[in-house]
N, C-alpha and C. Protein backbone atom coordinates (compact mmCIF):
# COMPACT_ATOMS: atom_id res chain seq x y z
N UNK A 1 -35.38 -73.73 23.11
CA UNK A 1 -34.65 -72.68 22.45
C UNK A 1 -34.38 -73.10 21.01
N UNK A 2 -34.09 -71.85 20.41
CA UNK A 2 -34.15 -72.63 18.67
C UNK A 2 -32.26 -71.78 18.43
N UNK A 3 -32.04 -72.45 17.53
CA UNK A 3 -30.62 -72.37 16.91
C UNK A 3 -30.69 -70.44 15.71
N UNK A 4 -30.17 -69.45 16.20
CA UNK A 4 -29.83 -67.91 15.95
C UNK A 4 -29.64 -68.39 13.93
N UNK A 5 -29.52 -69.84 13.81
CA UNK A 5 -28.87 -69.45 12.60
C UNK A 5 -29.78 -70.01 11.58
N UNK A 6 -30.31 -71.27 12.05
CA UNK A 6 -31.30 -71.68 11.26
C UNK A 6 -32.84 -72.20 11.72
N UNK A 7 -33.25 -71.73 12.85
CA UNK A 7 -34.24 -71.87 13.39
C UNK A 7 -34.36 -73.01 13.68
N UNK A 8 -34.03 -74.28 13.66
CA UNK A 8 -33.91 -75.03 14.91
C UNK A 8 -33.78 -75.44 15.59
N UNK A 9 -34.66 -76.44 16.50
CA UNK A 9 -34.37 -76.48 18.12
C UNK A 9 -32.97 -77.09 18.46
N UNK A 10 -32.31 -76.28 19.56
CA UNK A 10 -31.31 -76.04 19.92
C UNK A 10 -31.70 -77.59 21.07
N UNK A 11 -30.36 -78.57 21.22
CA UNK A 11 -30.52 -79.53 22.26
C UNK A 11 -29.55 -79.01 23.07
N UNK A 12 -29.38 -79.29 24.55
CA UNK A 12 -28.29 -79.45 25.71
C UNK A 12 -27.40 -80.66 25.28
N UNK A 13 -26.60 -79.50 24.74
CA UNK A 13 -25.01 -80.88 25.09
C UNK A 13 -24.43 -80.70 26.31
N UNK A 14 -23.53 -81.25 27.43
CA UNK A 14 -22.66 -81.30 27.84
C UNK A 14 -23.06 -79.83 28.69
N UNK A 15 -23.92 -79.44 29.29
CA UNK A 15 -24.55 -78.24 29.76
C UNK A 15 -24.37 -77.09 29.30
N UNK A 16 -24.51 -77.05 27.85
CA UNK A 16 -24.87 -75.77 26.93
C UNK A 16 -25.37 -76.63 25.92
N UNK A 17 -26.29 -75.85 24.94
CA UNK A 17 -26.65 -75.59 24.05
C UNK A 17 -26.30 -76.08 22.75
N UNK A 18 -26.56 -76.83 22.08
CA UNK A 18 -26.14 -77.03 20.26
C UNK A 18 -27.09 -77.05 19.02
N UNK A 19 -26.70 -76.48 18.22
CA UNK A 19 -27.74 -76.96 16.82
C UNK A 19 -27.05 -78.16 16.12
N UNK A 20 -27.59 -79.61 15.92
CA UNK A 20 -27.69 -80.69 15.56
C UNK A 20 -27.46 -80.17 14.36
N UNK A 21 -28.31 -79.91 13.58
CA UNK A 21 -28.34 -80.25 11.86
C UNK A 21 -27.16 -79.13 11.49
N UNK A 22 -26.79 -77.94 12.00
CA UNK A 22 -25.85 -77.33 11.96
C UNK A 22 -24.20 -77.52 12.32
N UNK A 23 -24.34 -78.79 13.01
CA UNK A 23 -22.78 -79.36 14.01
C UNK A 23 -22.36 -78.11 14.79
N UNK A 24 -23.27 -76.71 15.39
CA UNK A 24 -22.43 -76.08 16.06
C UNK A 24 -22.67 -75.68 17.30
N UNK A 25 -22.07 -75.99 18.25
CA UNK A 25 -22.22 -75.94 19.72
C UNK A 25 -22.15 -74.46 19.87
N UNK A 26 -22.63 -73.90 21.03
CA UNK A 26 -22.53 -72.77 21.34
C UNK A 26 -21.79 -72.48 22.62
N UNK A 27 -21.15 -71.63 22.03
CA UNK A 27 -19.64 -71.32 23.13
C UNK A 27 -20.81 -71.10 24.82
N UNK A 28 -19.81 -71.52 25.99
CA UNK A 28 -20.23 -71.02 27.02
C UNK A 28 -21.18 -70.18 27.52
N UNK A 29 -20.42 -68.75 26.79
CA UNK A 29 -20.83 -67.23 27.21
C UNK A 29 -21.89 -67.50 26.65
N UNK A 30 -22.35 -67.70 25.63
CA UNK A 30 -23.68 -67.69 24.77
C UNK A 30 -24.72 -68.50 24.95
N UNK A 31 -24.29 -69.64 25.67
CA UNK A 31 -25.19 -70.69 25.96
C UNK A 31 -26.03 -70.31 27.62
N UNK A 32 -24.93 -69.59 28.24
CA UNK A 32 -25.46 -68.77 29.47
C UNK A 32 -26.51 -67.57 29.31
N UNK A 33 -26.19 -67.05 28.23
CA UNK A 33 -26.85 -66.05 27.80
C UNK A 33 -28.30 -65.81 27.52
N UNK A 34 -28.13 -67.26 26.63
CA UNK A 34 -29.46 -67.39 25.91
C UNK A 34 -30.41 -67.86 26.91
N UNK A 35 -29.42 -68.62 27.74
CA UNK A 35 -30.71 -69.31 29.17
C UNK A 35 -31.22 -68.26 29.74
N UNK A 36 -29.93 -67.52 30.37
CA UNK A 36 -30.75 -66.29 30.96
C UNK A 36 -32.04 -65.60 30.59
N UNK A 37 -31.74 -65.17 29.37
CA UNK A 37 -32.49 -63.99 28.29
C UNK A 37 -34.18 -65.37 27.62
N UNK A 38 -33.67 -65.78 27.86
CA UNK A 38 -34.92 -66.78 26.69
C UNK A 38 -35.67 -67.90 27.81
N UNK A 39 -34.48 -68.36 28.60
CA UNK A 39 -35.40 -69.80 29.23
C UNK A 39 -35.74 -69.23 30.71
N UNK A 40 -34.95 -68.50 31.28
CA UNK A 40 -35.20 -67.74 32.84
C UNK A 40 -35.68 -66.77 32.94
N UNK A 41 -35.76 -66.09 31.58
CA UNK A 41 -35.89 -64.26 31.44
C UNK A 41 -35.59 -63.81 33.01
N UNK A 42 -34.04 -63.55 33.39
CA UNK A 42 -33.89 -63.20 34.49
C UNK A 42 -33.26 -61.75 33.83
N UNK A 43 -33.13 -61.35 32.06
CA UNK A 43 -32.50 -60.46 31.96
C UNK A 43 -33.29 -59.95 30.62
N UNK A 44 -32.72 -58.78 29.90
CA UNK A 44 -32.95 -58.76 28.41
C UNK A 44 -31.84 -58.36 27.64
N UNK A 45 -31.53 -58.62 26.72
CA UNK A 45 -30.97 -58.67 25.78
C UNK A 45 -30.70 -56.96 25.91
N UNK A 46 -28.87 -56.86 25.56
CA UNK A 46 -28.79 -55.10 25.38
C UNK A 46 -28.90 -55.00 23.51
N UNK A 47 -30.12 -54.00 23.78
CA UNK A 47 -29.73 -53.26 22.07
C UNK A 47 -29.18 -52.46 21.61
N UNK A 48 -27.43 -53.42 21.17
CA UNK A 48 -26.79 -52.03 20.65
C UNK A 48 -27.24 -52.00 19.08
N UNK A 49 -27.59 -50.84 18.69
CA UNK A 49 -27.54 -50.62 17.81
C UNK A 49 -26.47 -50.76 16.47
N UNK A 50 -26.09 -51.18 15.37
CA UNK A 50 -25.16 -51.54 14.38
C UNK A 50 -25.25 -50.15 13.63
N UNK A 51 -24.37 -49.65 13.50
CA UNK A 51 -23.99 -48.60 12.08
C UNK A 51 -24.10 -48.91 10.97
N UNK A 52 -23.84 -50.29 10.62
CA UNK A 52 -24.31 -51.12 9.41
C UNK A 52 -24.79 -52.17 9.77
N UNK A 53 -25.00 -52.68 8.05
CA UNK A 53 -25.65 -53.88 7.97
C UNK A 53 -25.13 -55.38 8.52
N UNK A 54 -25.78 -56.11 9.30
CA UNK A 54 -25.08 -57.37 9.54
C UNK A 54 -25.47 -58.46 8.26
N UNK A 55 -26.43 -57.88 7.55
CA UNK A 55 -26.67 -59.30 6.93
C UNK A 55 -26.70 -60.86 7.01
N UNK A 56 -27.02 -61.36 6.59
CA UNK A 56 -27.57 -63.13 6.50
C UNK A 56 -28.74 -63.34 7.08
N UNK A 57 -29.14 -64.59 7.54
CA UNK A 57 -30.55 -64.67 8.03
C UNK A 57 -30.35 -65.25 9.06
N UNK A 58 -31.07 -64.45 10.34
CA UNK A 58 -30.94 -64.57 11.67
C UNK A 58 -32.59 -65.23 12.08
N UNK A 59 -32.85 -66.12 13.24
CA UNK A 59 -34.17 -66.27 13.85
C UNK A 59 -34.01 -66.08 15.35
N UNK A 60 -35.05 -65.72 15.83
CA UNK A 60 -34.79 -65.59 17.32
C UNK A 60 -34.61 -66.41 18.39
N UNK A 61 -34.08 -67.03 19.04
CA UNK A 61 -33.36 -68.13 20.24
C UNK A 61 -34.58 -68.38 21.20
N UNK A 62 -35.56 -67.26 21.24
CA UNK A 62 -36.49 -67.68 22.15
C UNK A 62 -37.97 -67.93 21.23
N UNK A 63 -38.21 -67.62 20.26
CA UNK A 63 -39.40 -67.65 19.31
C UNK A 63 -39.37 -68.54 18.29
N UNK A 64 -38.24 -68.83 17.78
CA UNK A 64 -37.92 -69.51 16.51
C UNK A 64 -38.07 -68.46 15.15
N UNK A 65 -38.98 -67.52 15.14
CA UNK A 65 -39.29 -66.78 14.27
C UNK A 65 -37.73 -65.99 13.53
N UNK A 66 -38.09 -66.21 12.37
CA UNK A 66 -37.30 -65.30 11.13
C UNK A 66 -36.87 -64.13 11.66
N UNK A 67 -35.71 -63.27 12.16
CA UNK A 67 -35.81 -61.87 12.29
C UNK A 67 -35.27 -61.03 11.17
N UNK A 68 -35.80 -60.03 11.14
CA UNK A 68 -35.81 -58.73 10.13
C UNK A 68 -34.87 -57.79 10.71
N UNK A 69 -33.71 -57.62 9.82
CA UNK A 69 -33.00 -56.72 10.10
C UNK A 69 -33.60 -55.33 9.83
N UNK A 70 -33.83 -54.26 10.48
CA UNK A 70 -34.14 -52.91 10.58
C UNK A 70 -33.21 -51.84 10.91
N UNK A 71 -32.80 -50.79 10.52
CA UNK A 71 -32.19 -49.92 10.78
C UNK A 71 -30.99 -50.20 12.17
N UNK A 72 -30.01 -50.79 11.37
CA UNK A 72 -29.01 -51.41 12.64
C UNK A 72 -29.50 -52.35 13.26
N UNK A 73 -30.60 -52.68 14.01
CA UNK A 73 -31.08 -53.92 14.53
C UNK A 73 -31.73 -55.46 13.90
N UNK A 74 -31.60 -56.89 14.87
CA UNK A 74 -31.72 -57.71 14.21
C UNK A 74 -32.62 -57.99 15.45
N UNK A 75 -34.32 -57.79 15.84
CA UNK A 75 -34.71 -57.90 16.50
C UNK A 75 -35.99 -58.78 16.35
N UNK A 76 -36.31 -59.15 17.63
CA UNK A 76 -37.64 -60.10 17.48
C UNK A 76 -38.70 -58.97 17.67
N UNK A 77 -39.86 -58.98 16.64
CA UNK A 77 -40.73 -58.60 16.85
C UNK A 77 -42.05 -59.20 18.02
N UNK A 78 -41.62 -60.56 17.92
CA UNK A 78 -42.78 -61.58 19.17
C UNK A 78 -42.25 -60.80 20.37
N UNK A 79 -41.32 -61.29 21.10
CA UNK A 79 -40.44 -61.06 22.23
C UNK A 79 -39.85 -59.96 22.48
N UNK A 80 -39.48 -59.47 21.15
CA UNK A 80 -39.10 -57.65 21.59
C UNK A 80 -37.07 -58.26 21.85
N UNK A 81 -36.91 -59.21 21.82
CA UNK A 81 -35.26 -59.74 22.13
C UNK A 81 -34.88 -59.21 20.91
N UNK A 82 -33.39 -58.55 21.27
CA UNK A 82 -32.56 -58.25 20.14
C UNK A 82 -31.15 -59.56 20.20
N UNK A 83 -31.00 -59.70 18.74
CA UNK A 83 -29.53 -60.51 18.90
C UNK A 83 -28.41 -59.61 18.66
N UNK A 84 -28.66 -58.10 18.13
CA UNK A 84 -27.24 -57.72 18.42
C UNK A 84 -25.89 -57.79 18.90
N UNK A 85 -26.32 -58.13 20.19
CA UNK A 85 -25.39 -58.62 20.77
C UNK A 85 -24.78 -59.48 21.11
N UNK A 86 -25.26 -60.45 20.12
CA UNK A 86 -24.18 -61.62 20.34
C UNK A 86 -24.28 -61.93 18.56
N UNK A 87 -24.30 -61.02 17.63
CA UNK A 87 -24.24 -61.18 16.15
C UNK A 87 -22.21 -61.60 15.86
N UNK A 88 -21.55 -60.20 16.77
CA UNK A 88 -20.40 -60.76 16.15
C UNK A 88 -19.77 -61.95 16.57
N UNK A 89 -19.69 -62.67 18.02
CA UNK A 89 -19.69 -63.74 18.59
C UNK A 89 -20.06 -65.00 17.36
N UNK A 90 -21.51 -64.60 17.09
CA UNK A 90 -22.38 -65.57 16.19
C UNK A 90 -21.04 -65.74 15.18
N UNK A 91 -21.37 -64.44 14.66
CA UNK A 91 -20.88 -64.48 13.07
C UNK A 91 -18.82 -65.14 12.93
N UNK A 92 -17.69 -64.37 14.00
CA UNK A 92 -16.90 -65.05 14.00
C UNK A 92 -16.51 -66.51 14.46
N UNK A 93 -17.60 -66.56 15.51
CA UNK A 93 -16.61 -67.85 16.64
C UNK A 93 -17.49 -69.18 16.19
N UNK A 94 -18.64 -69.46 15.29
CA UNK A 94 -20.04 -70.19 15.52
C UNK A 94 -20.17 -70.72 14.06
N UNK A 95 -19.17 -70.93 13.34
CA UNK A 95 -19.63 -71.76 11.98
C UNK A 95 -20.36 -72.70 11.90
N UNK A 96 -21.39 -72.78 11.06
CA UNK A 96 -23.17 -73.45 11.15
C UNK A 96 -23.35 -74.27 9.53
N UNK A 97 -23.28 -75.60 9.36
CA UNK A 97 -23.55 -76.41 7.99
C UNK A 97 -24.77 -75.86 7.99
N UNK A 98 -24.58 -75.19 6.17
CA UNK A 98 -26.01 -75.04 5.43
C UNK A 98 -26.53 -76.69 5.39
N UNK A 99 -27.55 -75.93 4.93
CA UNK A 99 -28.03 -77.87 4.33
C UNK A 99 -27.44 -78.02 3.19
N UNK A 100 -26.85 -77.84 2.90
CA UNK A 100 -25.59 -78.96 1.48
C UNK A 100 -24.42 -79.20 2.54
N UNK A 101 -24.28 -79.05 3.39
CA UNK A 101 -22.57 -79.83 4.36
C UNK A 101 -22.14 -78.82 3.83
N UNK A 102 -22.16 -77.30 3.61
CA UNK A 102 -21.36 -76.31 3.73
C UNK A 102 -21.46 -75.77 4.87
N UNK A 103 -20.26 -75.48 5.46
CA UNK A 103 -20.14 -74.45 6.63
C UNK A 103 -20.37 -72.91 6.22
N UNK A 104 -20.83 -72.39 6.79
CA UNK A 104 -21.23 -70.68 7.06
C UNK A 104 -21.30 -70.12 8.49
């Protein structure tokens, strides 16, 4: 699995999920999530659609690939997975070091 924020590979901490070069673990719910949706595909991802823009730069958890925000969605074109739904999760609970040791 690759890291939603900077494309890469996501390791198992402590039985979820972390991005290393980022210092940010991924909460529970999300680390269940992504197994489901990406490593078991026992599910898919719901696409809710956004009224606006989420902005920043998102990659996909199961592809690694760059995703393109489109009309409300932040979706994988490989996989067809949307992260919508776990953007605001991402964006409040999940602060991620740029590469200068800034948090975002």
């Amino acid at each position: 699995m690759f890291c939603p924020k900077c494309g890469e590979n996501l390791e198992q901490v402590d039985g979820g999920w972390a991005c290393k070069r980022g210092e940010m673990p991924l909460s529970g719910r999300l680390s269940a999530a992504f197994t489901e949706i990406h490593v078991l595909k026992m599910r898919t991802s719901e696409p809710r659609r956004a009224t606006f823009r989420w902005g920043g730069i998102w990659y996909c958890p199961g592809c690694g690939v760059r995703l393109e925000e489109q009309a409300g969605m932040v979706a994988c074109d490989r996989c067809g997975q949307s992260l919508n739904e776990f953007l605001f999760d991402l964006v409040e609970f999940h602060p991620h070091k740029d590469g200068s040791g800034r948090w975002g």
